[in-house]
PDB file of N, CA and C in Angstrom:
ATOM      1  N   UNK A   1       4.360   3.510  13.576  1.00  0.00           N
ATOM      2  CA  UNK A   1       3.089   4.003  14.053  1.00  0.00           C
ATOM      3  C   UNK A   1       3.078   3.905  15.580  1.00  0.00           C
ATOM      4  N   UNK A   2       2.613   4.982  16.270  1.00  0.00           N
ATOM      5  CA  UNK A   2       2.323   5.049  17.838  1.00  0.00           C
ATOM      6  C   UNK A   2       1.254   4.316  17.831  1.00  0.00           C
ATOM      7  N   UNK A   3       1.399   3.088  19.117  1.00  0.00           N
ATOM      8  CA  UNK A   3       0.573   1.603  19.117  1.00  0.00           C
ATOM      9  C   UNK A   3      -0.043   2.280  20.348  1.00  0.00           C
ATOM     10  N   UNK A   4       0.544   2.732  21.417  1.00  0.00           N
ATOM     11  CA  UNK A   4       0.031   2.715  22.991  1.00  0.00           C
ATOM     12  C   UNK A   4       0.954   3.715  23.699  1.00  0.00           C
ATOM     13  N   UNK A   5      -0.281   4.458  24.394  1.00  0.00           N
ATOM     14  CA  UNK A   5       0.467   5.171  25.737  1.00  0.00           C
ATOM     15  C   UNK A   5      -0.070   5.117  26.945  1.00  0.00           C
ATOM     16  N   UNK A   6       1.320   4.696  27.818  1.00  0.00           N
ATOM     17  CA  UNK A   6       0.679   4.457  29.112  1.00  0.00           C
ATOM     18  C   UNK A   6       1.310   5.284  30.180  1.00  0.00           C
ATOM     19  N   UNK A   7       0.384   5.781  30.988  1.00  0.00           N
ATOM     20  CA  UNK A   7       1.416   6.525  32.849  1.00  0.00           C
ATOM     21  C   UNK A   7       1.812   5.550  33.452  1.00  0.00           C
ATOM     22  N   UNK A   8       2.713   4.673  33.974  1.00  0.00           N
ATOM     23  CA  UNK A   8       3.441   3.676  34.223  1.00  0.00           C
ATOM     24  C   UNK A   8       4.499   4.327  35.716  1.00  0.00           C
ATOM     25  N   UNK A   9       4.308   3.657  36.337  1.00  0.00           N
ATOM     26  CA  UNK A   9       5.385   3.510  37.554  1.00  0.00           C
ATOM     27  C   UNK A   9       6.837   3.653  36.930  1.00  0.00           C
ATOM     28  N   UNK A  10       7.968   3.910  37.528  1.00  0.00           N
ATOM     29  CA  UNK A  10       9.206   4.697  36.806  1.00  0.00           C
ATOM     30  C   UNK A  10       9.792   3.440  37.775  1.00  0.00           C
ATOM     31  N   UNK A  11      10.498   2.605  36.873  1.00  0.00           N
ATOM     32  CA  UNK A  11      11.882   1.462  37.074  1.00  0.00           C
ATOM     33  C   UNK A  11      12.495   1.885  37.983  1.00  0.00           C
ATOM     34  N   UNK A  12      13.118   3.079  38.447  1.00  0.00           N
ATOM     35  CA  UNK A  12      14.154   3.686  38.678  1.00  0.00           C
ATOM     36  C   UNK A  12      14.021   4.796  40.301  1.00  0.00           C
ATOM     37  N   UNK A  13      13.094   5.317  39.986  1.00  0.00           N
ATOM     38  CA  UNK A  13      12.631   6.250  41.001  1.00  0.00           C
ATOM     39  C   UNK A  13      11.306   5.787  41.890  1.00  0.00           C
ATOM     40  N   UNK A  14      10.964   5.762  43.229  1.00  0.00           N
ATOM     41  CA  UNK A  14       9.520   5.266  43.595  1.00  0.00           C
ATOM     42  C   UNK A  14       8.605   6.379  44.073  1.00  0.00           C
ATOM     43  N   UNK A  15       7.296   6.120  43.509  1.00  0.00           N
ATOM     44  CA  UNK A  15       6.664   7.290  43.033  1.00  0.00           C
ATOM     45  C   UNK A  15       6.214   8.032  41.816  1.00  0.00           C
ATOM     46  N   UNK A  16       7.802   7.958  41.195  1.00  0.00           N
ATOM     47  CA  UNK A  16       7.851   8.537  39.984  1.00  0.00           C
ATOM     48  C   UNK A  16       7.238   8.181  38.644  1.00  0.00           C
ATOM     49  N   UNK A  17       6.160   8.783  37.588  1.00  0.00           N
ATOM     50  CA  UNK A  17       5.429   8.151  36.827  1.00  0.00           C
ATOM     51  C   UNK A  17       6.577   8.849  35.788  1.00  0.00           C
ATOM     52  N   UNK A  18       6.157   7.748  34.592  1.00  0.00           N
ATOM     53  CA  UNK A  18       6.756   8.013  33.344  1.00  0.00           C
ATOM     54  C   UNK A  18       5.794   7.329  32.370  1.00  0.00           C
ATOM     55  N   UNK A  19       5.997   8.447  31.092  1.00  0.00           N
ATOM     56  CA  UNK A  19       4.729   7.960  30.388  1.00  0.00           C
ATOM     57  C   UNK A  19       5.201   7.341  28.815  1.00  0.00           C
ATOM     58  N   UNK A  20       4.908   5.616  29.036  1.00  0.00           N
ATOM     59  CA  UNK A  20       5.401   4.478  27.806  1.00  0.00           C
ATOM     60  C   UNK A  20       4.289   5.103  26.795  1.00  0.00           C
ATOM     61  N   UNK A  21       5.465   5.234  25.766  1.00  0.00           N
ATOM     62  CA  UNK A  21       4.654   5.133  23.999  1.00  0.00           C
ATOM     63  C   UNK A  21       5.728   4.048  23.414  1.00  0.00           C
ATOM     64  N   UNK A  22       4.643   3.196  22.762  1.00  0.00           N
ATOM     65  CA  UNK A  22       4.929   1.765  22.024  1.00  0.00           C
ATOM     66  C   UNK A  22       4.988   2.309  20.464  1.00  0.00           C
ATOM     67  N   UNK A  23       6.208   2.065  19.663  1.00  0.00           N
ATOM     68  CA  UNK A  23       6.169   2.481  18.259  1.00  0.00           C
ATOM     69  C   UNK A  23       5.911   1.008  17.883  1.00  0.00           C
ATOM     70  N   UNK A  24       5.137   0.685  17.260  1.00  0.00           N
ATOM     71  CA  UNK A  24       5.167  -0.179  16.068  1.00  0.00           C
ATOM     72  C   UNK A  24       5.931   0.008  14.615  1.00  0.00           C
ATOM     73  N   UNK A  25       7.092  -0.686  14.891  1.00  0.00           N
ATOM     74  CA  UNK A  25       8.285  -1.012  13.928  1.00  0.00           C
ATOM     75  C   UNK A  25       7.462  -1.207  12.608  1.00  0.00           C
ATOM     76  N   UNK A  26       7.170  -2.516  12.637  1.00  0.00           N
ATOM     77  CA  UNK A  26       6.593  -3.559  10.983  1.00  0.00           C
ATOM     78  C   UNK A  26       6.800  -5.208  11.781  1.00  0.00           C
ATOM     79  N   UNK A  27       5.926  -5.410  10.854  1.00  0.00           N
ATOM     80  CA  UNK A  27       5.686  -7.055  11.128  1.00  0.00           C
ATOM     81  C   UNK A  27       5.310  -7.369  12.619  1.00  0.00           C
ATOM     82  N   UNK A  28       4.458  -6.534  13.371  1.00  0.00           N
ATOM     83  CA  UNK A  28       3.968  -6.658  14.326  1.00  0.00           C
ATOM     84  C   UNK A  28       5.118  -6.338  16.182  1.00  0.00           C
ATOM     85  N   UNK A  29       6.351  -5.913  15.185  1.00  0.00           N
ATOM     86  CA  UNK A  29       7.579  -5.594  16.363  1.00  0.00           C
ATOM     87  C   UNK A  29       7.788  -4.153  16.525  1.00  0.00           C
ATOM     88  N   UNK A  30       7.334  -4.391  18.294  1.00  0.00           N
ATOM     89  CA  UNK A  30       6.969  -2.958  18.939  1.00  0.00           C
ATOM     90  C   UNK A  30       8.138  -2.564  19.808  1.00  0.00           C
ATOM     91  N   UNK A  31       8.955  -1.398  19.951  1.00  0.00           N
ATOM     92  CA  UNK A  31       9.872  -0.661  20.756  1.00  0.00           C
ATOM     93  C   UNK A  31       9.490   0.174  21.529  1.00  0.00           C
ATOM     94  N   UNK A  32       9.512   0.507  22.273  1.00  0.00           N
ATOM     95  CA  UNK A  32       8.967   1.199  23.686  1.00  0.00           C
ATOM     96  C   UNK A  32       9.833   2.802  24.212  1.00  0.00           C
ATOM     97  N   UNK A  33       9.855   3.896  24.160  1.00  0.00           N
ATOM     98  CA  UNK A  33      10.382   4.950  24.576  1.00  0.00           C
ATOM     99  C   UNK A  33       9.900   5.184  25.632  1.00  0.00           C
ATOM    100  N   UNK A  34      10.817   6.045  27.055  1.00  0.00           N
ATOM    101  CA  UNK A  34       9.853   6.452  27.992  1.00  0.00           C
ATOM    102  C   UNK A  34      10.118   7.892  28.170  1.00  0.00           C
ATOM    103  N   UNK A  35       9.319   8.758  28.529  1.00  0.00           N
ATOM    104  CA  UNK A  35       8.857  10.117  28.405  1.00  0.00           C
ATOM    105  C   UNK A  35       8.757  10.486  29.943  1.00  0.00           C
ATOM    106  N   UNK A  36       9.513  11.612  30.390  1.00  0.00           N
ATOM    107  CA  UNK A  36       8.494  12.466  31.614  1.00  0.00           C
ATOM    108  C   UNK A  36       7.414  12.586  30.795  1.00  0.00           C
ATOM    109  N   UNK A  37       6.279  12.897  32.030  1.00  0.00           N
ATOM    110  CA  UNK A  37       5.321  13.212  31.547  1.00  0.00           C
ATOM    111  C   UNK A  37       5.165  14.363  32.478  1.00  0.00           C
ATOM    112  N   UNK A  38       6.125  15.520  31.720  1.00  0.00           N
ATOM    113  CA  UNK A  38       5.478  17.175  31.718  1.00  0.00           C
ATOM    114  C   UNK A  38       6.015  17.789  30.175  1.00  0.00           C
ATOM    115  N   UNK A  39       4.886  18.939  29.952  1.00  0.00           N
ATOM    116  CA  UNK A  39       4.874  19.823  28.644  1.00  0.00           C
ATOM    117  C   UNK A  39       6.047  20.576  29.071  1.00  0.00           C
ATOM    118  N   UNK A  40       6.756  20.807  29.211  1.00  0.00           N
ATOM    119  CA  UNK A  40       7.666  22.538  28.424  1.00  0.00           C
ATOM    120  C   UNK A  40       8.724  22.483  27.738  1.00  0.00           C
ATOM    121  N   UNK A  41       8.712  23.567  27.372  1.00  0.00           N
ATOM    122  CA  UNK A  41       9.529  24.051  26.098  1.00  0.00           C
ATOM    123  C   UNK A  41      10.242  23.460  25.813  1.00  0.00           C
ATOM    124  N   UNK A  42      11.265  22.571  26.441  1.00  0.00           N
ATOM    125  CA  UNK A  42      12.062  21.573  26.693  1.00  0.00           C
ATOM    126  C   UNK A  42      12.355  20.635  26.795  1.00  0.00           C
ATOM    127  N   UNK A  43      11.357  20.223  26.866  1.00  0.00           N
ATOM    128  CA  UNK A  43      10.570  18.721  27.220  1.00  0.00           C
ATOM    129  C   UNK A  43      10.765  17.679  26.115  1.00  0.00           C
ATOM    130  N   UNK A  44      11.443  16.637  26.418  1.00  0.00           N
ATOM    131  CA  UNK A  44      11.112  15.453  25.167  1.00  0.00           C
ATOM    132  C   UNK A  44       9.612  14.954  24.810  1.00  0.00           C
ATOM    133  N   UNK A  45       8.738  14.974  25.753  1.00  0.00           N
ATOM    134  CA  UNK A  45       7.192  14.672  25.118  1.00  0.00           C
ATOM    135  C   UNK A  45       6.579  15.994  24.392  1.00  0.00           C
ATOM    136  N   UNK A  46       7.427  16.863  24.935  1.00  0.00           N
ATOM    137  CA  UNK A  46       7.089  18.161  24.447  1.00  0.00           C
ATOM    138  C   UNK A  46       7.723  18.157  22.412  1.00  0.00           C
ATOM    139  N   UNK A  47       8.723  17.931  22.570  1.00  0.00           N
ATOM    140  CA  UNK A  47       9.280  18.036  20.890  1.00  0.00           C
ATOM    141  C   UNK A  47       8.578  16.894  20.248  1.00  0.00           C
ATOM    142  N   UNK A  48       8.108  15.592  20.670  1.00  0.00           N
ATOM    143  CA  UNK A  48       7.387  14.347  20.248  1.00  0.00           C
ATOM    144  C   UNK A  48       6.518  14.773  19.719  1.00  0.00           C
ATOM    145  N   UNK A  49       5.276  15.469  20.776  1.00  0.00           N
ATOM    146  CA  UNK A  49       3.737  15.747  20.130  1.00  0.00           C
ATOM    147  C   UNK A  49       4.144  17.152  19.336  1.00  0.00           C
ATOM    148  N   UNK A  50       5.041  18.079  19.241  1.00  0.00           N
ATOM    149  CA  UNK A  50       5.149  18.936  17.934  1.00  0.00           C
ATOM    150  C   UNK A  50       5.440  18.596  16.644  1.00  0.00           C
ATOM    151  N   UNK A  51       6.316  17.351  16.733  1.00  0.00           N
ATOM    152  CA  UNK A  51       6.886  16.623  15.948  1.00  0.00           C
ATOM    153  C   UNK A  51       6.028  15.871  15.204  1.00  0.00           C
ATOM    154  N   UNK A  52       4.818  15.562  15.491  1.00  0.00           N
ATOM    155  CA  UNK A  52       4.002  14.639  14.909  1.00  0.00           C
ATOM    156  C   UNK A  52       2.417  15.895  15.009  1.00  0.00           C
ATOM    157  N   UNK A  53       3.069  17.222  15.071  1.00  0.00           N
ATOM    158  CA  UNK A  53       1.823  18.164  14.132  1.00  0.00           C
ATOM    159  C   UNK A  53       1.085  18.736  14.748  1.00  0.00           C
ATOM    160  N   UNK A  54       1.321  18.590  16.375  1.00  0.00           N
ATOM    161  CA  UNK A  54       0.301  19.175  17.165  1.00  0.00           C
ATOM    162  C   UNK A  54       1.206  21.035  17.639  1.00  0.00           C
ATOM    163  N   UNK A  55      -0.016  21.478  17.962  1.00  0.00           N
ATOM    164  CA  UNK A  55       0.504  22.572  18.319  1.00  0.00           C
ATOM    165  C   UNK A  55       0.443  23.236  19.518  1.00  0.00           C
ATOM    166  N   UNK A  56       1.051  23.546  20.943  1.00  0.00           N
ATOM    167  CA  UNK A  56       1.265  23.738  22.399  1.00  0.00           C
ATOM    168  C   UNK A  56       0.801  24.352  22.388  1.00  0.00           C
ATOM    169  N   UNK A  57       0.034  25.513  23.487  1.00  0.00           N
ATOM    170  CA  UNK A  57      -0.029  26.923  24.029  1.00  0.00           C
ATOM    171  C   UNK A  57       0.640  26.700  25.222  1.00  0.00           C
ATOM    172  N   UNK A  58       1.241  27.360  25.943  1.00  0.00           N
ATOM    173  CA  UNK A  58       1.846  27.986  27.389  1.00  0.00           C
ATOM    174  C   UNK A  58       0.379  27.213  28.010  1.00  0.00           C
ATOM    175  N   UNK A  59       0.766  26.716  29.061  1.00  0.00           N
ATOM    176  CA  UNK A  59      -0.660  26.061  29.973  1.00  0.00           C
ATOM    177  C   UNK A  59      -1.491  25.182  29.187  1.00  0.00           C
ATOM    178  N   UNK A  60      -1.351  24.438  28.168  1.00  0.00           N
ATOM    179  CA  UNK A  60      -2.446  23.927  27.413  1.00  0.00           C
ATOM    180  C   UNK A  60      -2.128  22.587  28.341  1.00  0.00           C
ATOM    181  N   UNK A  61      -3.373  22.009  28.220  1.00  0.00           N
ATOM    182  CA  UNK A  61      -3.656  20.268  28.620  1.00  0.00           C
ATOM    183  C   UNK A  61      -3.802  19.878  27.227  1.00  0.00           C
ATOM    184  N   UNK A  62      -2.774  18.344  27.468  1.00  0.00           N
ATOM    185  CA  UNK A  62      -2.799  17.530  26.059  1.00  0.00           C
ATOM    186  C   UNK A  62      -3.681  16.227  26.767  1.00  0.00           C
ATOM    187  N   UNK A  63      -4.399  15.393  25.518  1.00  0.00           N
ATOM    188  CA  UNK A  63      -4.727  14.510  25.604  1.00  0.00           C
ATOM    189  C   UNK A  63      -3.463  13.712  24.978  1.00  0.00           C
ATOM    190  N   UNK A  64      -2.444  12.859  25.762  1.00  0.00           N
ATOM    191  CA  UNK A  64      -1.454  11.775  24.849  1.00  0.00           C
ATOM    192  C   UNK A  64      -2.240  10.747  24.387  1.00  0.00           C
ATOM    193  N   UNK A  65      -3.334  10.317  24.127  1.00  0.00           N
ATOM    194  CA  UNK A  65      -4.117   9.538  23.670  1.00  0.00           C
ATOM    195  C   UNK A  65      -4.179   9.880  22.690  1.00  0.00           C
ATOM    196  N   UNK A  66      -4.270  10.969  22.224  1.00  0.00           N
ATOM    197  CA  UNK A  66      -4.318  11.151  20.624  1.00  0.00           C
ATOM    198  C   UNK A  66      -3.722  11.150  19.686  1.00  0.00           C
ATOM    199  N   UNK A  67      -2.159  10.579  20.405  1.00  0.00           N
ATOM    200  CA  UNK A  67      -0.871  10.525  19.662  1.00  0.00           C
ATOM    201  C   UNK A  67      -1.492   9.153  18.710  1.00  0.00           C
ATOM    202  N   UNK A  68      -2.201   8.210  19.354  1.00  0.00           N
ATOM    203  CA  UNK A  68      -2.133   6.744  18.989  1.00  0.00           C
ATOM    204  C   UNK A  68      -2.582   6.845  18.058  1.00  0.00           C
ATOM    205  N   UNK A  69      -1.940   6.038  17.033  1.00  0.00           N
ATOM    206  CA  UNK A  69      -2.314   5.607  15.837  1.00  0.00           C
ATOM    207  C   UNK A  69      -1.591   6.334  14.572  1.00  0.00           C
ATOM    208  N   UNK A  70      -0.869   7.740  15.223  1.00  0.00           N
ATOM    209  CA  UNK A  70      -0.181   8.532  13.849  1.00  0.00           C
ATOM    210  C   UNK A  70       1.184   7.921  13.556  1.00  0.00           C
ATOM    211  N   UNK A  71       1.483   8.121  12.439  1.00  0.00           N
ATOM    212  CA  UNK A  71       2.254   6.999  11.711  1.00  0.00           C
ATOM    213  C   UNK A  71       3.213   8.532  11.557  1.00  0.00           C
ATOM    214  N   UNK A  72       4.340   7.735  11.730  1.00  0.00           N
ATOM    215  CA  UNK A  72       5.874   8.345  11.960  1.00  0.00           C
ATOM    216  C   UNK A  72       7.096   7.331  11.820  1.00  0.00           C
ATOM    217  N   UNK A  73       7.999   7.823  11.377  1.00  0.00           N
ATOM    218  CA  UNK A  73       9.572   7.370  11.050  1.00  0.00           C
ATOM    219  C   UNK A  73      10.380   7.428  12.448  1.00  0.00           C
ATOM    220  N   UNK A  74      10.748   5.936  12.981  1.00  0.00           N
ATOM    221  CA  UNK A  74      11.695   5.873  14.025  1.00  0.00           C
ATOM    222  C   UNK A  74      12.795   5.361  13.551  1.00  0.00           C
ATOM    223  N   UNK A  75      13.850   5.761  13.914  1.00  0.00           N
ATOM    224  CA  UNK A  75      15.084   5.988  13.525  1.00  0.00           C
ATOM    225  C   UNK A  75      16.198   5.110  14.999  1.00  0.00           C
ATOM    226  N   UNK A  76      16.303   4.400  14.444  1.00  0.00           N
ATOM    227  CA  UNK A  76      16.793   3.463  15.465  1.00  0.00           C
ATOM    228  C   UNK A  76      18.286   3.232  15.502  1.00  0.00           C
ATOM    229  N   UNK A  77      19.111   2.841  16.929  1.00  0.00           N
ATOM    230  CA  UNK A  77      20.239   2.713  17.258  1.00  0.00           C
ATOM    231  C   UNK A  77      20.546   1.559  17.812  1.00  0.00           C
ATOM    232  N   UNK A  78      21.365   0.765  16.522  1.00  0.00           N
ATOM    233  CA  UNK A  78      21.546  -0.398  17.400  1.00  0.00           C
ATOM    234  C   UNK A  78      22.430  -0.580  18.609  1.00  0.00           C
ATOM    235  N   UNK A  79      22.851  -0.914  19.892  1.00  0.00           N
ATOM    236  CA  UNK A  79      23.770  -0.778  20.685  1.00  0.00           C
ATOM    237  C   UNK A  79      24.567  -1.986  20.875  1.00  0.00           C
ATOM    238  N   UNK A  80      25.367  -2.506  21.961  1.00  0.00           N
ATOM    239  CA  UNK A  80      25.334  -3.118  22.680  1.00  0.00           C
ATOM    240  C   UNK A  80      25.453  -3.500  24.574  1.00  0.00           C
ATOM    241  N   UNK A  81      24.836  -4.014  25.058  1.00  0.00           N
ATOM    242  CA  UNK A  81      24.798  -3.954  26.582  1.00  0.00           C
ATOM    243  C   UNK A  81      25.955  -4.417  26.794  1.00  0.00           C
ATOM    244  N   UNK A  82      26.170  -4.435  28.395  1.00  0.00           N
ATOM    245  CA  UNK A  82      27.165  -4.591  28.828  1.00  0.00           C
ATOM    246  C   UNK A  82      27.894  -5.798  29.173  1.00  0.00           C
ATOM    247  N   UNK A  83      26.776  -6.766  29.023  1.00  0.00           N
ATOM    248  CA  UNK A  83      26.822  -8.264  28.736  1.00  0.00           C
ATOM    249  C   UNK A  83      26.904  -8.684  27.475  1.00  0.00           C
ATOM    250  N   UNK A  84      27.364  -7.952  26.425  1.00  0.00           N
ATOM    251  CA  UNK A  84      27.349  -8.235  24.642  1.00  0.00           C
ATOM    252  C   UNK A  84      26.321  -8.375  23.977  1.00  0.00           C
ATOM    253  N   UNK A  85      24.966  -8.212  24.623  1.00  0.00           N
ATOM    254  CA  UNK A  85      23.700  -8.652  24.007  1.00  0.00           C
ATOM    255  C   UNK A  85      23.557  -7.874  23.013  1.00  0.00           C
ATOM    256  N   UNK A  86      22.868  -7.739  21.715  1.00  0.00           N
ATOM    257  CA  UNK A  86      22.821  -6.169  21.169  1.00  0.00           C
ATOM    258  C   UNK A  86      21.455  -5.992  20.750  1.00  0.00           C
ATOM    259  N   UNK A  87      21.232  -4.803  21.127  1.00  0.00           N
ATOM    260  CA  UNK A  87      19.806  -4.455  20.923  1.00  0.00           C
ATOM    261  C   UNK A  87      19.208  -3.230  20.088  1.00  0.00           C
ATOM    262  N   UNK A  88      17.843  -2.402  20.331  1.00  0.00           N
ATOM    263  CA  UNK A  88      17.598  -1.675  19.406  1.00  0.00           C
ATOM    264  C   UNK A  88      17.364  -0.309  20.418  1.00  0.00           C
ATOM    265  N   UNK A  89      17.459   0.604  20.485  1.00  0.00           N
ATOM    266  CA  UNK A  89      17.416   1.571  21.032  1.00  0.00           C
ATOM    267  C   UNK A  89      16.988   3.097  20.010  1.00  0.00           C
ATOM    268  N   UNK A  90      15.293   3.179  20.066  1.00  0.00           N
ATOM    269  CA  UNK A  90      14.563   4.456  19.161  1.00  0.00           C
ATOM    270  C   UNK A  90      15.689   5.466  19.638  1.00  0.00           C
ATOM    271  N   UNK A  91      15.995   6.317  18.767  1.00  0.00           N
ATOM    272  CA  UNK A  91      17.376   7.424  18.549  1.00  0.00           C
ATOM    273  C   UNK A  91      16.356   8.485  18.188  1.00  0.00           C
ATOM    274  N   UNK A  92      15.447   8.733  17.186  1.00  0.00           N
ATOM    275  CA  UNK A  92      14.434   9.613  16.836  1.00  0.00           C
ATOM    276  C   UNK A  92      12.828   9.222  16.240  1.00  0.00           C
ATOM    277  N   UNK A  93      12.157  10.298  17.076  1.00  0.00           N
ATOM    278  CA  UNK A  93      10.785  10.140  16.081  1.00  0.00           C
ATOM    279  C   UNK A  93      10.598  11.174  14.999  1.00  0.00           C
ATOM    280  N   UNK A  94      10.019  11.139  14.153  1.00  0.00           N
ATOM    281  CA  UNK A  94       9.623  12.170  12.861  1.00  0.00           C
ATOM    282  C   UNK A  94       8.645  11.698  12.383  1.00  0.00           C
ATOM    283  N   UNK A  95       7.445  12.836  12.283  1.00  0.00           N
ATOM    284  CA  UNK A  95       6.689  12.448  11.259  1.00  0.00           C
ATOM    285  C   UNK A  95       6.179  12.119  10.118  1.00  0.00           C
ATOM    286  N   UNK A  96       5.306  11.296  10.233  1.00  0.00           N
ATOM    287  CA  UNK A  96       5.787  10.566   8.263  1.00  0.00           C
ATOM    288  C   UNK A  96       5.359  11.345   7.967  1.00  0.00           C
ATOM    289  N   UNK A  97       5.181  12.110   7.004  1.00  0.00           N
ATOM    290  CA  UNK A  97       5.119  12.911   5.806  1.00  0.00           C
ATOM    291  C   UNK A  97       4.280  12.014   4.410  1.00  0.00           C
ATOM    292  N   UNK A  98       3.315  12.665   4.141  1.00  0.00           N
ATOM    293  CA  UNK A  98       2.267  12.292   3.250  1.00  0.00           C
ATOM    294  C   UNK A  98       3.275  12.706   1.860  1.00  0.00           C
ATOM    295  N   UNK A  99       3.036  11.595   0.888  1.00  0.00           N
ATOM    296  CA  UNK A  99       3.792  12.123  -0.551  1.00  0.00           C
ATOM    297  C   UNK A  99       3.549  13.332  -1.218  1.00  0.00           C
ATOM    298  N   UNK A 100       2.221  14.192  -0.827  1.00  0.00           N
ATOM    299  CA  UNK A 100       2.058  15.455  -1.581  1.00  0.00           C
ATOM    300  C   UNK A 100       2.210  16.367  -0.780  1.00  0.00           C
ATOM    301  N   UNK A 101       3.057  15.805   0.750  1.00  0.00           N
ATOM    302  CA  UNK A 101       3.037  17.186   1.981  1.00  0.00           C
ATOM    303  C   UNK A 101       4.412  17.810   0.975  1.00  0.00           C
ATOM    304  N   UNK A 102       4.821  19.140   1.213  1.00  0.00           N
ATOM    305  CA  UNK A 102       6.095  19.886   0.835  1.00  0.00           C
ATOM    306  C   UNK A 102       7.216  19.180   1.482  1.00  0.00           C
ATOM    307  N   UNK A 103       8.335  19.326   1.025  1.00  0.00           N
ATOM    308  CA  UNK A 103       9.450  19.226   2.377  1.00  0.00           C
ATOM    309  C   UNK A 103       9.814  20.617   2.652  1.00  0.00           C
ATOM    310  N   UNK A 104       9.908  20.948   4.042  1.00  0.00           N
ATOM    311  CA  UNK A 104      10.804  22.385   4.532  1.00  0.00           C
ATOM    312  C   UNK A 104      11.901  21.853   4.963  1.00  0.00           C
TER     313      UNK A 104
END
């Protein structure tokens, strides 16, 4: 389930915003993805909010607030760093699917 989204200062670049969504795993353990935060066609926040049912127009304004709370399947990669630590790294989001939705 999407817990939180935030516009957040970018680690990496100064200036640069990037926008945190918190998945809630289970048992209260949350993983964190970070997103540009622009729409197009191309866009990873862009395939996210289609992915979980919403639908774009060319020029539309999204509210990402409204992502929170929809419940979706993250698909996770375990890795390891470069110091041997090993960790979890979200690989995909998908939306959960209700038991009487169809599958396509």
């Amino acid at each position: 389930m999407i817990k939180h989204v935030a516009l957040v200062e970018s680690r990496f670049k100064d200036g640069e915003k990037r926008l945190l969504v918190q998945f809630e795993i289970g048992n209260g353990y949350v993983l964190s993805k970070y997103y540009t935060p622009i729409l197009t066609k191309k866009s990873k926040l862009s395939a996210l909010i289609s992915e979980l049912g919403y639908r774009l127009e060319r020029g539309q304004l999204f509210n990402v607030a409204t992502i929170i709370g929809q419940k979706c399947l993250v698909t996770l990669l375990k890795k390891t760093s470069e110091s041997g630590e090993s960790y979890n790294k979200i690989e995909d989001v998908r939306r959960a699917r209700q038991k009487n939705e169809e599958k396509n």
